[in-house]
PDB file of N, CA and C in Angstrom:
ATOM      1  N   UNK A   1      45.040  16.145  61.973  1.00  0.00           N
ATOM      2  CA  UNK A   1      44.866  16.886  60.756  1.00  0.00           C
ATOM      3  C   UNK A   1      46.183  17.168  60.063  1.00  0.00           C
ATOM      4  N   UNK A   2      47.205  17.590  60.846  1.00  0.00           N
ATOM      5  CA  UNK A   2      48.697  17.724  60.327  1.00  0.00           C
ATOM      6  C   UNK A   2      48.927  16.312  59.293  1.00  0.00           C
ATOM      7  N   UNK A   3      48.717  15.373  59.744  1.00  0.00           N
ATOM      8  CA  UNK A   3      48.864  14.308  59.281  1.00  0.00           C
ATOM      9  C   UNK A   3      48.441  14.031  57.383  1.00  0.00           C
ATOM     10  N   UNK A   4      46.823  14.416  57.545  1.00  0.00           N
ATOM     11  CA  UNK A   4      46.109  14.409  56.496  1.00  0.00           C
ATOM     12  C   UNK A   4      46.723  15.592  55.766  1.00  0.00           C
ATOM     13  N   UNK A   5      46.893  16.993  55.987  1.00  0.00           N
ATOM     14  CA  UNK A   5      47.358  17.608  54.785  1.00  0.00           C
ATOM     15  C   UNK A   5      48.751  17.480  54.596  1.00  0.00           C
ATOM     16  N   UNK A   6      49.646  16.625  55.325  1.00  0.00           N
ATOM     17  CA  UNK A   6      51.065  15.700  55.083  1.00  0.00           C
ATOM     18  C   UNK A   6      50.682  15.319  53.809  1.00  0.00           C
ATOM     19  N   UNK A   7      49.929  14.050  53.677  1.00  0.00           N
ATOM     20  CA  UNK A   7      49.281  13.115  52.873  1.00  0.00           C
ATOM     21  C   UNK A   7      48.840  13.886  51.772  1.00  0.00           C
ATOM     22  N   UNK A   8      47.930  14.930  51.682  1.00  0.00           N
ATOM     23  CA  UNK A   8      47.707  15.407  50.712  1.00  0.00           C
ATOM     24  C   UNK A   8      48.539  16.077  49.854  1.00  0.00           C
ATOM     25  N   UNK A   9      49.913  16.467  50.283  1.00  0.00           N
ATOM     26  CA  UNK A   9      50.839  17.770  50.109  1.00  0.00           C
ATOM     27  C   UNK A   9      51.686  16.255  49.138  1.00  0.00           C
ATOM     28  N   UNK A  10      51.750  15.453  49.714  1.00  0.00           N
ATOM     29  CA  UNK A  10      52.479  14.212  49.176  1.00  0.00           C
ATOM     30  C   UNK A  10      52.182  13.722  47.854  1.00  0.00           C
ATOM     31  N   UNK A  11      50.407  13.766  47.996  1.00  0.00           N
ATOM     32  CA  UNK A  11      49.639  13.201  47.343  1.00  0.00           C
ATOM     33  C   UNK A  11      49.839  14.323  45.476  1.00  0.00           C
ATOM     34  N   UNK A  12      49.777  15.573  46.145  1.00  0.00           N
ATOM     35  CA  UNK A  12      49.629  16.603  45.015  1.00  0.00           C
ATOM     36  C   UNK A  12      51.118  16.836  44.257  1.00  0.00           C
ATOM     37  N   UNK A  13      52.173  16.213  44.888  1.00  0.00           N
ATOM     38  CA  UNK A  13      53.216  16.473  44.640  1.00  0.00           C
ATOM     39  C   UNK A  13      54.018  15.420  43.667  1.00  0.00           C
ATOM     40  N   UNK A  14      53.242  14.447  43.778  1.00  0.00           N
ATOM     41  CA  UNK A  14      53.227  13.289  42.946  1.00  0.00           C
ATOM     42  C   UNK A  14      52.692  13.131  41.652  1.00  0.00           C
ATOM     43  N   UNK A  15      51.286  14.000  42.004  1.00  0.00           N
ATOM     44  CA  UNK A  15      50.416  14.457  40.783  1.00  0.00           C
ATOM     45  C   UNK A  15      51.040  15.422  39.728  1.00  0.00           C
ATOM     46  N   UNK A  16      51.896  16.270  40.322  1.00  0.00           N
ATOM     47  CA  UNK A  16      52.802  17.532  39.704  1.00  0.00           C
ATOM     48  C   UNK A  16      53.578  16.670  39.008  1.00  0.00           C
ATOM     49  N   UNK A  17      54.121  16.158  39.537  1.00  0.00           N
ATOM     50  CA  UNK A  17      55.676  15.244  38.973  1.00  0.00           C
ATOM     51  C   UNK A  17      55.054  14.278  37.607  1.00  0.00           C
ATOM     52  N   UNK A  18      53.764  13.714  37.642  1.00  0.00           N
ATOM     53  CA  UNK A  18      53.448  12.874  36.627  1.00  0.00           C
ATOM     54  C   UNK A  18      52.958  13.715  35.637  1.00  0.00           C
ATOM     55  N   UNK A  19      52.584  14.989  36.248  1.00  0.00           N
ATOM     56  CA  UNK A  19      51.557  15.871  34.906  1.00  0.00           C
ATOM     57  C   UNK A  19      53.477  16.354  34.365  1.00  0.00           C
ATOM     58  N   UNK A  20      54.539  16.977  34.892  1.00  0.00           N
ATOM     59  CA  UNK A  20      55.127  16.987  34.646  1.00  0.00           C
ATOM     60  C   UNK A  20      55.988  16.045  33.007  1.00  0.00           C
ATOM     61  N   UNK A  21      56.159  14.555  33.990  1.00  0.00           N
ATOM     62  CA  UNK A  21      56.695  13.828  33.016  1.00  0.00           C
ATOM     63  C   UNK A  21      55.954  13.210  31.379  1.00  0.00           C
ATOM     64  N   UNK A  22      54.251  13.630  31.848  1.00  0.00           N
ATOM     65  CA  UNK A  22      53.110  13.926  30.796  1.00  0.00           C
ATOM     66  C   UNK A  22      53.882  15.013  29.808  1.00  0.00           C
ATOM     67  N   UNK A  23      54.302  16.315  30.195  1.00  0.00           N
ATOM     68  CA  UNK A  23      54.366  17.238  29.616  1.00  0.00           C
ATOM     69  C   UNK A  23      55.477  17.103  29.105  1.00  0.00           C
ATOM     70  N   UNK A  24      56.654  16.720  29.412  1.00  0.00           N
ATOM     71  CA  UNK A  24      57.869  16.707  29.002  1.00  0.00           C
ATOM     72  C   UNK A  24      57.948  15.102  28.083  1.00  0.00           C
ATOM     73  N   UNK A  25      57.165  14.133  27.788  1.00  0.00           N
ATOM     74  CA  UNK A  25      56.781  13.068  26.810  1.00  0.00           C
ATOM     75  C   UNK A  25      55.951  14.093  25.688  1.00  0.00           C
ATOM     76  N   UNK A  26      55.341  15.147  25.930  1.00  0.00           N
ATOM     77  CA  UNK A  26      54.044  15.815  24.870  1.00  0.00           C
ATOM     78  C   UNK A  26      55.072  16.468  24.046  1.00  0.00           C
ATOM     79  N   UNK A  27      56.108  17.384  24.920  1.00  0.00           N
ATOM     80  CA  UNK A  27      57.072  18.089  24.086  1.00  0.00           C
ATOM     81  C   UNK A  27      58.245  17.104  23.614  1.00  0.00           C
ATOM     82  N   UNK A  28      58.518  15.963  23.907  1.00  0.00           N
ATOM     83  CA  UNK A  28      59.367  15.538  22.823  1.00  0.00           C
ATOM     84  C   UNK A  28      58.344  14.778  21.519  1.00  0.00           C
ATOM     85  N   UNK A  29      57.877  14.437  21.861  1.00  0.00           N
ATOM     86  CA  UNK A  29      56.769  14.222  20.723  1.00  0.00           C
ATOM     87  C   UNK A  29      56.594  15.109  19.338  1.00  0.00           C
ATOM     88  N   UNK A  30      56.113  16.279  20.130  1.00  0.00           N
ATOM     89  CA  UNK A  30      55.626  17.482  19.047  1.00  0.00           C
ATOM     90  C   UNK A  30      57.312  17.704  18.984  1.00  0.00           C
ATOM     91  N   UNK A  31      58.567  17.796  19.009  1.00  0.00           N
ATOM     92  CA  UNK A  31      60.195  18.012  18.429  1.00  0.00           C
ATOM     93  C   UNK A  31      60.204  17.140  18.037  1.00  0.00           C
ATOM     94  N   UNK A  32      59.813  15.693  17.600  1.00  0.00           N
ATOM     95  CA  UNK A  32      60.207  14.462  17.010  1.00  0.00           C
ATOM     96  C   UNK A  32      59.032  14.576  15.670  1.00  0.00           C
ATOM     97  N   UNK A  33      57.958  15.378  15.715  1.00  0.00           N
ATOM     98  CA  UNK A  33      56.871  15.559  14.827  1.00  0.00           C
ATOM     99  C   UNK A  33      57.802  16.604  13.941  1.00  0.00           C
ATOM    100  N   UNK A  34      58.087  17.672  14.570  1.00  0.00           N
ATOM    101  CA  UNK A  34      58.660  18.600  13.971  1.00  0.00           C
ATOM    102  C   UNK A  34      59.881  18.453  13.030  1.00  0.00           C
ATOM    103  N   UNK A  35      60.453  17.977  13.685  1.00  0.00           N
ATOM    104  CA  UNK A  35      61.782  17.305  12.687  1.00  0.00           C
ATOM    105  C   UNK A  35      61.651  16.356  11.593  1.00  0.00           C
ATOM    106  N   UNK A  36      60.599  15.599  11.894  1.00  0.00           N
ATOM    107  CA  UNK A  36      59.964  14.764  10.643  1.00  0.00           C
ATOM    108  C   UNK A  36      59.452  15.628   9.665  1.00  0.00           C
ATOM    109  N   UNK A  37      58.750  16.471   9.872  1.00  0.00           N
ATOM    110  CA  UNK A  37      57.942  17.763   9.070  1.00  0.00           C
ATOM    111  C   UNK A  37      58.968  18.284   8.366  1.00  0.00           C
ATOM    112  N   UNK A  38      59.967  18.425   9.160  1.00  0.00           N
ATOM    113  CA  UNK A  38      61.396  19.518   8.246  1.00  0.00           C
ATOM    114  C   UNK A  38      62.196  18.429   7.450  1.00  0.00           C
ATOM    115  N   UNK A  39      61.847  17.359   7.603  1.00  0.00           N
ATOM    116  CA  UNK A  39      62.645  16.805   6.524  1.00  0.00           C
ATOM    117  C   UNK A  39      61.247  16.149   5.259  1.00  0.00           C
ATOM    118  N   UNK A  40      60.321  16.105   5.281  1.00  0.00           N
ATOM    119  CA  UNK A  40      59.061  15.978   4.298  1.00  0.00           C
ATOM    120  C   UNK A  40      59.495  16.987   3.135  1.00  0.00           C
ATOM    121  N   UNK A  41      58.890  16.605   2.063  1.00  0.00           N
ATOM    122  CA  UNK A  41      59.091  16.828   0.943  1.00  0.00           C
ATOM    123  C   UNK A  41      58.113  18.228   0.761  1.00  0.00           C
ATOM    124  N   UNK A  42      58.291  19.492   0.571  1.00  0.00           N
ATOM    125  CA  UNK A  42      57.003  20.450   0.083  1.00  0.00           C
ATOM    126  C   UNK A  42      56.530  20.556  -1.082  1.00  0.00           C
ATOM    127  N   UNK A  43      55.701  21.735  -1.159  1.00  0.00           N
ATOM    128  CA  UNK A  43      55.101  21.700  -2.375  1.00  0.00           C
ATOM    129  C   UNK A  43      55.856  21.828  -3.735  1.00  0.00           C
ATOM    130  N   UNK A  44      56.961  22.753  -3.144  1.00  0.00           N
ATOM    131  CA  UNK A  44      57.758  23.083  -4.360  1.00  0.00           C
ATOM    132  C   UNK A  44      58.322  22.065  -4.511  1.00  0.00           C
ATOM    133  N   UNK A  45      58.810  20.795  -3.726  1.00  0.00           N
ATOM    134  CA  UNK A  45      59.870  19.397  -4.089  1.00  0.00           C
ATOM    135  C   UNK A  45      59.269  19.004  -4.915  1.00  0.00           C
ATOM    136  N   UNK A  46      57.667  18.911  -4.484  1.00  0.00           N
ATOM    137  CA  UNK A  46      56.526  17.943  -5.504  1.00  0.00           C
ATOM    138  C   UNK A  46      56.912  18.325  -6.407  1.00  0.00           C
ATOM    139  N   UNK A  47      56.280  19.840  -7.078  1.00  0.00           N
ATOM    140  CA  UNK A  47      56.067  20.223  -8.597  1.00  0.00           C
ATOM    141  C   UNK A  47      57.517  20.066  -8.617  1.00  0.00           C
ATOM    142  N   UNK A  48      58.620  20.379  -8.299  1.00  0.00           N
ATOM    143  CA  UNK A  48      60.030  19.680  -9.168  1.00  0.00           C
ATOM    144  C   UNK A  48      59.618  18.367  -9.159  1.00  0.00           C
ATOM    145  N   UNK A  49      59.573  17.651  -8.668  1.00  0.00           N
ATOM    146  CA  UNK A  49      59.715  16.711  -9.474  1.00  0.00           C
ATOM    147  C   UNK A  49      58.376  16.056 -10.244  1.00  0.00           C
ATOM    148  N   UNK A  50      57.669  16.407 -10.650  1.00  0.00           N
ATOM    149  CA  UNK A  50      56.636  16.323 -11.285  1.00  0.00           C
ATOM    150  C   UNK A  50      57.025  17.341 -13.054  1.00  0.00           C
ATOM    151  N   UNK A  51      57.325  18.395 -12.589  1.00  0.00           N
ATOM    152  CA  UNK A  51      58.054  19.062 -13.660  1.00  0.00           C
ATOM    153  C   UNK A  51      58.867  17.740 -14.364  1.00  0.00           C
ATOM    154  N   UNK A  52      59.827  17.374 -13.652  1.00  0.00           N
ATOM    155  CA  UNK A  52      60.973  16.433 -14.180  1.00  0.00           C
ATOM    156  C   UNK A  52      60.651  14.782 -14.963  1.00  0.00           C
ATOM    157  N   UNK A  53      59.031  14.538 -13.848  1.00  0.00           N
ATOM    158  CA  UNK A  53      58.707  13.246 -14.837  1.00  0.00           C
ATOM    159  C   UNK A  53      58.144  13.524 -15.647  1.00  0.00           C
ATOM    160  N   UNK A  54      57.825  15.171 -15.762  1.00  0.00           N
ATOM    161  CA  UNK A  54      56.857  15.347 -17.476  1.00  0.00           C
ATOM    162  C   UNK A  54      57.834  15.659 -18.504  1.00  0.00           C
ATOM    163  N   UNK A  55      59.263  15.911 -18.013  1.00  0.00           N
ATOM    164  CA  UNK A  55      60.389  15.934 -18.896  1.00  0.00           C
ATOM    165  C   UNK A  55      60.631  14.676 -19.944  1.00  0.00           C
ATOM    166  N   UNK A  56      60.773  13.723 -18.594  1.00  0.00           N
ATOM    167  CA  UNK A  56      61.591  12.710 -18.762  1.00  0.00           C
ATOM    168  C   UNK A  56      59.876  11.173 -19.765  1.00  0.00           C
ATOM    169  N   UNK A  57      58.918  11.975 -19.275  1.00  0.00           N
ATOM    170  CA  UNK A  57      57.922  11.327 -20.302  1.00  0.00           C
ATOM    171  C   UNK A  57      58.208  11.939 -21.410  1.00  0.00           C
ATOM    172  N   UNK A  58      58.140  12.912 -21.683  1.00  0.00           N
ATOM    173  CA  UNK A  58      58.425  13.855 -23.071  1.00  0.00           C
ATOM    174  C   UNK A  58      59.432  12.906 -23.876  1.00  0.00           C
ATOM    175  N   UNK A  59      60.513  12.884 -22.702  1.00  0.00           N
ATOM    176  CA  UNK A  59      62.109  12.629 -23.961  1.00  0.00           C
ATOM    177  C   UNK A  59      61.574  10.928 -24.006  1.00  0.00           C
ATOM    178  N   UNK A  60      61.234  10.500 -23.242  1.00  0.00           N
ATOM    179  CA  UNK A  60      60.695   8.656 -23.700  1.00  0.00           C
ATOM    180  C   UNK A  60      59.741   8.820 -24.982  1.00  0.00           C
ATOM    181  N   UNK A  61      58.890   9.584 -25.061  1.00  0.00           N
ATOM    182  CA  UNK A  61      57.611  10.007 -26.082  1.00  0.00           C
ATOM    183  C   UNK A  61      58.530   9.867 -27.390  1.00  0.00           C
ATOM    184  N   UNK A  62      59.680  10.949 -27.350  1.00  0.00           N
ATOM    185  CA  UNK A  62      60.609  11.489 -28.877  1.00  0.00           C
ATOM    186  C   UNK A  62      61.302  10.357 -28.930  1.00  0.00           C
ATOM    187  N   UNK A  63      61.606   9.244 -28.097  1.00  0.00           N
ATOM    188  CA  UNK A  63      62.619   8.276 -28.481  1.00  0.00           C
ATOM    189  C   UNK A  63      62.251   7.284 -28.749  1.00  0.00           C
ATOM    190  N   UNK A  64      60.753   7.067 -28.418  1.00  0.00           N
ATOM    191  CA  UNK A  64      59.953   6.354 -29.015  1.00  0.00           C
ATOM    192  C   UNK A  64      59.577   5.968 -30.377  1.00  0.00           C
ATOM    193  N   UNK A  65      58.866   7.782 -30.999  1.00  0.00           N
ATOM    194  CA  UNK A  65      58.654   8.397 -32.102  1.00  0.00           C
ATOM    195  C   UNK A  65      60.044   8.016 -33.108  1.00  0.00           C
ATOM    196  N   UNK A  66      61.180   8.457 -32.307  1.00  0.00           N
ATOM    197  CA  UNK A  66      62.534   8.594 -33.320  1.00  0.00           C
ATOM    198  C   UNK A  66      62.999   7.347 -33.314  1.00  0.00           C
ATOM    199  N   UNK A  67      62.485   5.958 -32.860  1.00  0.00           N
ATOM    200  CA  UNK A  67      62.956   4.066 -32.979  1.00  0.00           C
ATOM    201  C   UNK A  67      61.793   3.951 -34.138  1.00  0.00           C
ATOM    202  N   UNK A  68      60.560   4.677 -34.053  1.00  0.00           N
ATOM    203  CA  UNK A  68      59.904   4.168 -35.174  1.00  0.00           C
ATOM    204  C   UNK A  68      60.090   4.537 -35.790  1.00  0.00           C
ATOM    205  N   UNK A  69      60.173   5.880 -36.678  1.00  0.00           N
ATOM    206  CA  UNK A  69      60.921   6.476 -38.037  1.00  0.00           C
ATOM    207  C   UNK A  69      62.272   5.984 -38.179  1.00  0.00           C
ATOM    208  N   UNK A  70      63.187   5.284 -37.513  1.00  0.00           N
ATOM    209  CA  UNK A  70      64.387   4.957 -37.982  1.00  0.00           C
ATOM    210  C   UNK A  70      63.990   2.919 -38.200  1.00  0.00           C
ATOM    211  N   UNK A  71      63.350   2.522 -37.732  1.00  0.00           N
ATOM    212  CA  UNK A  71      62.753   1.337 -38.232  1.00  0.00           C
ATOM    213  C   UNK A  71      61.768   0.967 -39.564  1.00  0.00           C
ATOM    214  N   UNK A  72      61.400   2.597 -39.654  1.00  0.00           N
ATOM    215  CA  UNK A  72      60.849   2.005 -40.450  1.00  0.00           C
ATOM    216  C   UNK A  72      61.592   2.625 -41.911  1.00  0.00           C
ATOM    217  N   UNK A  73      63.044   3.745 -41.694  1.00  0.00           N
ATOM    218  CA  UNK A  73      63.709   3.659 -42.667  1.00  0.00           C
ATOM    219  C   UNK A  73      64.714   2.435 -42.699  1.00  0.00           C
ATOM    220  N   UNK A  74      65.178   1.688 -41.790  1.00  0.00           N
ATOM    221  CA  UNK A  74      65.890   0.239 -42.032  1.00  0.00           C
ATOM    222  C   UNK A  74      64.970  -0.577 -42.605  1.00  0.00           C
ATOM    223  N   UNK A  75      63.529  -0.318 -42.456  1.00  0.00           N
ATOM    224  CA  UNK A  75      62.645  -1.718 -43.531  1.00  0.00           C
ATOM    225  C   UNK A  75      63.053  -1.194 -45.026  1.00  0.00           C
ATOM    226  N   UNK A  76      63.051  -0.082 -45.280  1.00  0.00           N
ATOM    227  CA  UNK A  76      62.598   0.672 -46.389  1.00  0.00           C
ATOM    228  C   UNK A  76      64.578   0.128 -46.927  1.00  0.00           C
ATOM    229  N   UNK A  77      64.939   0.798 -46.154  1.00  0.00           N
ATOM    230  CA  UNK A  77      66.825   0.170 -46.452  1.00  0.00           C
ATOM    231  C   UNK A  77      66.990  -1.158 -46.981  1.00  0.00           C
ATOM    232  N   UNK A  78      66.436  -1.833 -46.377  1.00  0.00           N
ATOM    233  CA  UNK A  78      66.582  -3.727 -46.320  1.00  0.00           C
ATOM    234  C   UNK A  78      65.782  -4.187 -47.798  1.00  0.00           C
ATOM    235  N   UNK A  79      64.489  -2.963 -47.795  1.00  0.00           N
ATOM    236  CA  UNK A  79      63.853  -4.005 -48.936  1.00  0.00           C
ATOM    237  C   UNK A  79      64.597  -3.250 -50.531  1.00  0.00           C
ATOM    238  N   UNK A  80      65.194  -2.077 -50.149  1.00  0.00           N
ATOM    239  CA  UNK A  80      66.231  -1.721 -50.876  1.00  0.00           C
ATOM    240  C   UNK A  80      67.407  -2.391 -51.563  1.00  0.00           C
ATOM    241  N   UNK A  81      67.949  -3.201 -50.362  1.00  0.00           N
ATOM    242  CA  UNK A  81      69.346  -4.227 -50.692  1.00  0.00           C
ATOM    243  C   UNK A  81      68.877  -5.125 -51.206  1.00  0.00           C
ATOM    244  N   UNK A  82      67.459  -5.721 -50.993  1.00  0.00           N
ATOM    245  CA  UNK A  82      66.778  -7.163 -51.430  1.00  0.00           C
ATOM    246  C   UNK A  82      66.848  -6.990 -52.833  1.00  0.00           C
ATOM    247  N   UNK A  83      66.111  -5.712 -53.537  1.00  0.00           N
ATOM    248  CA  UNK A  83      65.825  -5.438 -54.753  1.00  0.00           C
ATOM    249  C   UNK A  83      67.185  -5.402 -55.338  1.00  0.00           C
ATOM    250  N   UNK A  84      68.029  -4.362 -54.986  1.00  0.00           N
ATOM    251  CA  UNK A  84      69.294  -4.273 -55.609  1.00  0.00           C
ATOM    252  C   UNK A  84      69.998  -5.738 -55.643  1.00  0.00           C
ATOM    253  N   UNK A  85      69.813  -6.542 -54.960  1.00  0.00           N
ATOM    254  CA  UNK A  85      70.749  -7.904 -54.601  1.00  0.00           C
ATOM    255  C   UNK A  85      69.925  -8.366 -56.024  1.00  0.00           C
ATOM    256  N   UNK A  86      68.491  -8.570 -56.283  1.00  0.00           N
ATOM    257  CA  UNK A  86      68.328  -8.910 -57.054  1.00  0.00           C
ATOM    258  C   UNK A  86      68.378  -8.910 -58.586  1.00  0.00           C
ATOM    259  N   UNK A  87      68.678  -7.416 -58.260  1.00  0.00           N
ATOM    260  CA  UNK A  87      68.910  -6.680 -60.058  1.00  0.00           C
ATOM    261  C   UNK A  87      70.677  -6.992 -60.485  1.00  0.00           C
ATOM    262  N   UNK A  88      71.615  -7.617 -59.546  1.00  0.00           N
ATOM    263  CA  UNK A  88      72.666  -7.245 -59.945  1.00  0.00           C
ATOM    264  C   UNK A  88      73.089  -9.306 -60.028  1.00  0.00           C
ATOM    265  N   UNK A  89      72.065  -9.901 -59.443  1.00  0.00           N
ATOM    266  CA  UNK A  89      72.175 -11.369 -59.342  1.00  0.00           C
ATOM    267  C   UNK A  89      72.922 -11.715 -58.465  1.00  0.00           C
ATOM    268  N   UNK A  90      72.552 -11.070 -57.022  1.00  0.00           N
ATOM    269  CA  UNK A  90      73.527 -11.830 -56.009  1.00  0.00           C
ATOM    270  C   UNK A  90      72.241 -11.981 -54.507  1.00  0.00           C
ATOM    271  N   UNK A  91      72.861 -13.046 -53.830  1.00  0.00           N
ATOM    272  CA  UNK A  91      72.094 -13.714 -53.083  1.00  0.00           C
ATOM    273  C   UNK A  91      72.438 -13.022 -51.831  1.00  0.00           C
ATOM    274  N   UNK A  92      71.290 -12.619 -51.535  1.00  0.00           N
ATOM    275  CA  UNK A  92      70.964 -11.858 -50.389  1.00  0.00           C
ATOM    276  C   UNK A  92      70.132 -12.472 -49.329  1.00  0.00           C
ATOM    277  N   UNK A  93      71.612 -12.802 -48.177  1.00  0.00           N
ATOM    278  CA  UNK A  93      70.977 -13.606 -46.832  1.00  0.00           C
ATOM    279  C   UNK A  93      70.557 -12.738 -45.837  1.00  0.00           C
ATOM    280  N   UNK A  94      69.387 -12.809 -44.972  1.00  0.00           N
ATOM    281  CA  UNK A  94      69.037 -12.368 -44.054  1.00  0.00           C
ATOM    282  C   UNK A  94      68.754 -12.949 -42.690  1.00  0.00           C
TER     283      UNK A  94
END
């Protein structure tokens, strides 16, 4: 019988050591989860930068707006010089 709870004492001690190296793989896991988490972006990163692409749509929107009103005062310019080129008799290349 000495023998058998030898064996068993062996047996359980082995079992310890693996639930062990189980547990100490679980906790670097959940510190390797954790550190990923602390570097993720939160809520407040989001809305900054969501704030910032509704900026930066805005100022594309006005520079948009402000290429077409200035295009369409260079048509208005151009058909200006055409007329004048013509009232004064000079040849106007484009």
């Amino acid at each position: 019988m000495g023998n058998d709870s030898q064996n068993t004492e062996n047996r359980l001690d082995k079992i310890e050591k693996q639930l062990d190296n189980i547990a100490k793989s679980l906790i670097m896991g959940f510190d390797s989860m954790n550190k990923q988490f602390d570097t993720k972006a939160n809520n407040d990163d989001l809305q900054r930068v969501l704030g910032l692409l509704d900026k930066i749509s805005k100022d594309i929107e006005i520079s948009e707006d402000e290429r077409l009103v200035m295009s369409h005062q260079l048509t208005q310019i151009h058909d200006w010089v055409e007329k004048a080129a013509k009232k004064i008799d000079l040849e106007f290349a484009h």
